[in-house]
C-alpha atoms as a PDB file:
ATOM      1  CA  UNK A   1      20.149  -4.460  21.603  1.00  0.00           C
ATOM      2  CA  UNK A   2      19.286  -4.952  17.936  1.00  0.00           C
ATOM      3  CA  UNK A   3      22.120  -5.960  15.812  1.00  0.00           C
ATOM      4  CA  UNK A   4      23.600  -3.533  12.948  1.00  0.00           C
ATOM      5  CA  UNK A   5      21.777  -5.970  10.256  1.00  0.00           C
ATOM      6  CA  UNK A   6      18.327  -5.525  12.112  1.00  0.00           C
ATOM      7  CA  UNK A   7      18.883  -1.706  11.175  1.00  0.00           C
ATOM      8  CA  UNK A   8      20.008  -2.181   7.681  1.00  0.00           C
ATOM      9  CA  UNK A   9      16.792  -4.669   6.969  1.00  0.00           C
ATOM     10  CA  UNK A  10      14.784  -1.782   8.946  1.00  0.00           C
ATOM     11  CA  UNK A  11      15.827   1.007   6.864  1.00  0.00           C
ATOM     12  CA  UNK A  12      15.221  -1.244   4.024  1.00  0.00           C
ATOM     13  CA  UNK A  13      11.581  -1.842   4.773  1.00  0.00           C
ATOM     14  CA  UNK A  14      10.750   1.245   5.293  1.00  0.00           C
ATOM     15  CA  UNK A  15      11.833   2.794   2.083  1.00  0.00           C
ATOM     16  CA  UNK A  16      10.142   0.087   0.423  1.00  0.00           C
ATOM     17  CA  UNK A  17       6.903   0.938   1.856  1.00  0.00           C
ATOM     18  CA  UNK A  18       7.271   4.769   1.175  1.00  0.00           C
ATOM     19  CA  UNK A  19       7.732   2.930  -2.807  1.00  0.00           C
ATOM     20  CA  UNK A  20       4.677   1.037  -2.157  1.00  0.00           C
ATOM     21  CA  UNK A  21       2.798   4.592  -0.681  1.00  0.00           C
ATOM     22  CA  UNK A  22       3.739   6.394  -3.865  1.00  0.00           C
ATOM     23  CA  UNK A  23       2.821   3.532  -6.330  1.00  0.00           C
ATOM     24  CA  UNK A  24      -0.499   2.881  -4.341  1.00  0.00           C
ATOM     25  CA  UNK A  25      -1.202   6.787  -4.407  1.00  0.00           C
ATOM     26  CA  UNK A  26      -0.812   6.744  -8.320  1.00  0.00           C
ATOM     27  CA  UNK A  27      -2.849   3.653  -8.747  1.00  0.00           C
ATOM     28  CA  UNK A  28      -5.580   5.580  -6.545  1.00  0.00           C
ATOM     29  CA  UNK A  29      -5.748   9.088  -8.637  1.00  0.00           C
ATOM     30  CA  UNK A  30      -5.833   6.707 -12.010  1.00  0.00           C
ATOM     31  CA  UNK A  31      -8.493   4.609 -10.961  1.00  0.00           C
ATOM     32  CA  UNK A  32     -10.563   7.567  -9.643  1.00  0.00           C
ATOM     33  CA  UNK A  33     -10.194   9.380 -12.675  1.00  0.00           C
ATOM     34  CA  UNK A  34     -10.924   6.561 -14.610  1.00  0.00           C
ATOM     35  CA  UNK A  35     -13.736   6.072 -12.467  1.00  0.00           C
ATOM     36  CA  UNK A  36     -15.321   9.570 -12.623  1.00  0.00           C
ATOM     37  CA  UNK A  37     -14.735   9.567 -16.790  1.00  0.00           C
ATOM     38  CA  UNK A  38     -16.796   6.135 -17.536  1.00  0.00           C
ATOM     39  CA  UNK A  39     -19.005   7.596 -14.651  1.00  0.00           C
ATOM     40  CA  UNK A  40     -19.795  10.694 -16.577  1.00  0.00           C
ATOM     41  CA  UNK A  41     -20.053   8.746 -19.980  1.00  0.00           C
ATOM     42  CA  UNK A  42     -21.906   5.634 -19.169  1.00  0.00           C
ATOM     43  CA  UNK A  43     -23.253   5.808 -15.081  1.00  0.00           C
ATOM     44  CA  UNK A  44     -23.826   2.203 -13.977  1.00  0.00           C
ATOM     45  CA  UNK A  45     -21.914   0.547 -16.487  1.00  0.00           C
ATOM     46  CA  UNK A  46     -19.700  -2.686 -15.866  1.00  0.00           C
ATOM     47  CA  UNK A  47     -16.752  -0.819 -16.466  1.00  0.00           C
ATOM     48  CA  UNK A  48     -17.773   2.180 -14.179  1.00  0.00           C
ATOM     49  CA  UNK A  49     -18.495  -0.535 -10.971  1.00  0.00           C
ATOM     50  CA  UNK A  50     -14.818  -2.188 -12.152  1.00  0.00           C
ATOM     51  CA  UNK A  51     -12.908   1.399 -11.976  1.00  0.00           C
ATOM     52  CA  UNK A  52     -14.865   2.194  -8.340  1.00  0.00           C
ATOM     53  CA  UNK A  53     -13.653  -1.568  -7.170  1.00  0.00           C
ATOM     54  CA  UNK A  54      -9.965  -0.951  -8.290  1.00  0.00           C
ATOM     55  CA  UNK A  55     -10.067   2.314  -6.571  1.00  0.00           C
ATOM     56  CA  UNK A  56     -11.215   0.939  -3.041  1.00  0.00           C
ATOM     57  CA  UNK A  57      -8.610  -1.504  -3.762  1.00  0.00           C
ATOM     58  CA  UNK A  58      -5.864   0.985  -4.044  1.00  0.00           C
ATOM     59  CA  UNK A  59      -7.666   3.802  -1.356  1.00  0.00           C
ATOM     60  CA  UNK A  60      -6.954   0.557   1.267  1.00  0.00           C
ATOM     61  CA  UNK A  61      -3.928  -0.532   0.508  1.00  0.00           C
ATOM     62  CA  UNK A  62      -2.790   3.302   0.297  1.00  0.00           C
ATOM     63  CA  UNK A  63      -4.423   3.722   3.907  1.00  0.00           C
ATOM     64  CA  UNK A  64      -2.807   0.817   5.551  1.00  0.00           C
ATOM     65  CA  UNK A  65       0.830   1.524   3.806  1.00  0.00           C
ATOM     66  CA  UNK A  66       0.627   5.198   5.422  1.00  0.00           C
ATOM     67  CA  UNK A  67      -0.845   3.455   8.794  1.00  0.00           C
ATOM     68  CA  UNK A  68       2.254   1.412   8.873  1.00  0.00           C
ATOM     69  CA  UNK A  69       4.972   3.867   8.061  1.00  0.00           C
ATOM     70  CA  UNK A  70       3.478   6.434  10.646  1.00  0.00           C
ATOM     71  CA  UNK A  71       3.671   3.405  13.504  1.00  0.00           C
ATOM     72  CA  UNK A  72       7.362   2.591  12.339  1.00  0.00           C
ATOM     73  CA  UNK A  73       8.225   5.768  12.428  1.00  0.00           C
ATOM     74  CA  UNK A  74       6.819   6.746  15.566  1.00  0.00           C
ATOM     75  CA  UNK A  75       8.536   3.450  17.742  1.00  0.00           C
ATOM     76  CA  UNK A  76      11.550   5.201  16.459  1.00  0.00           C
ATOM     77  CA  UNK A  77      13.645   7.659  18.699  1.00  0.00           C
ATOM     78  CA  UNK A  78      14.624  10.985  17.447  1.00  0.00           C
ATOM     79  CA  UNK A  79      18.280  10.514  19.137  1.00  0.00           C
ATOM     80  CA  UNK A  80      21.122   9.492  16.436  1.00  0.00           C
ATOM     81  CA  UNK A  81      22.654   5.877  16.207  1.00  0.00           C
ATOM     82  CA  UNK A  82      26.046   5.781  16.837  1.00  0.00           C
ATOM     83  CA  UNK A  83      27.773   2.940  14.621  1.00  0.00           C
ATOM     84  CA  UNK A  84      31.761   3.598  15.553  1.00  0.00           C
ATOM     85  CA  UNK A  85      33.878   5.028  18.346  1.00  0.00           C
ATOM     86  CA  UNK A  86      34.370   8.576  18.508  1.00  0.00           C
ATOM     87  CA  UNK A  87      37.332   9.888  16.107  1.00  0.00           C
ATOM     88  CA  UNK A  88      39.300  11.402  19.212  1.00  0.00           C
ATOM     89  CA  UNK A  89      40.595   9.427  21.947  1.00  0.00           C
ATOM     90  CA  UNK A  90      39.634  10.774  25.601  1.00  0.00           C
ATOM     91  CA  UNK A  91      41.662  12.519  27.427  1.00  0.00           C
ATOM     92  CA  UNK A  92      43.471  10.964  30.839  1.00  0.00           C
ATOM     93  CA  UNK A  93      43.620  12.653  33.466  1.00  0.00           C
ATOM     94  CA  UNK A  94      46.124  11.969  35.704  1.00  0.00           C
ATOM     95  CA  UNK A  95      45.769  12.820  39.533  1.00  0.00           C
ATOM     96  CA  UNK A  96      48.691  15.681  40.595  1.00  0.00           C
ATOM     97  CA  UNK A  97      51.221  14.433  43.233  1.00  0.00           C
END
């Protein structure tokens, strides 16, 4: 049974890597656009080939965030963790004599 902290640091990580997924997706759309303008202005240039490099760069580590997010979140179970006791106490019952 994993420990409460083992959650916390689970949780944790994977908010962190939906960060990462949005930062990476940003960094993707710049550097394509960036790509495509000094591809339309100057096609072959240094600069072009540098833009096109950067984007594979971020395409991969964009791909590989989402790949591990979707197999974290799939080893997960749908059914809700329960971290106390239920608020009411049970009921005894009592056989009748």
């Amino acid at each position: 049974m994993a420990s409460e902290n083992d959650h916390a640091e689970s949780v944790r990580a994977l908010r962190q890597l939906r960060r990462m997924r949005t930062f990476y997706a940003g960094g993707a759309v710049l550097w394509a656009a960036s790509a495509a303008s000094v591809g339309w202005a100057d096609p072959g240039s240094r600069q072009m080939w540098v833009s096109v490099a950067l984007l594979v760069v971020f395409a991969s580590l964009l791909t590989m965030t989402s790949l591990w997010l979707r197999r974290q979140q799939d080893g997960r179970t749908d059914e809700p963790v329960h971290h106390a006791a239920p608020r009411r106490t049970a009921w005894r019952r009592h056989a009748s004599a």
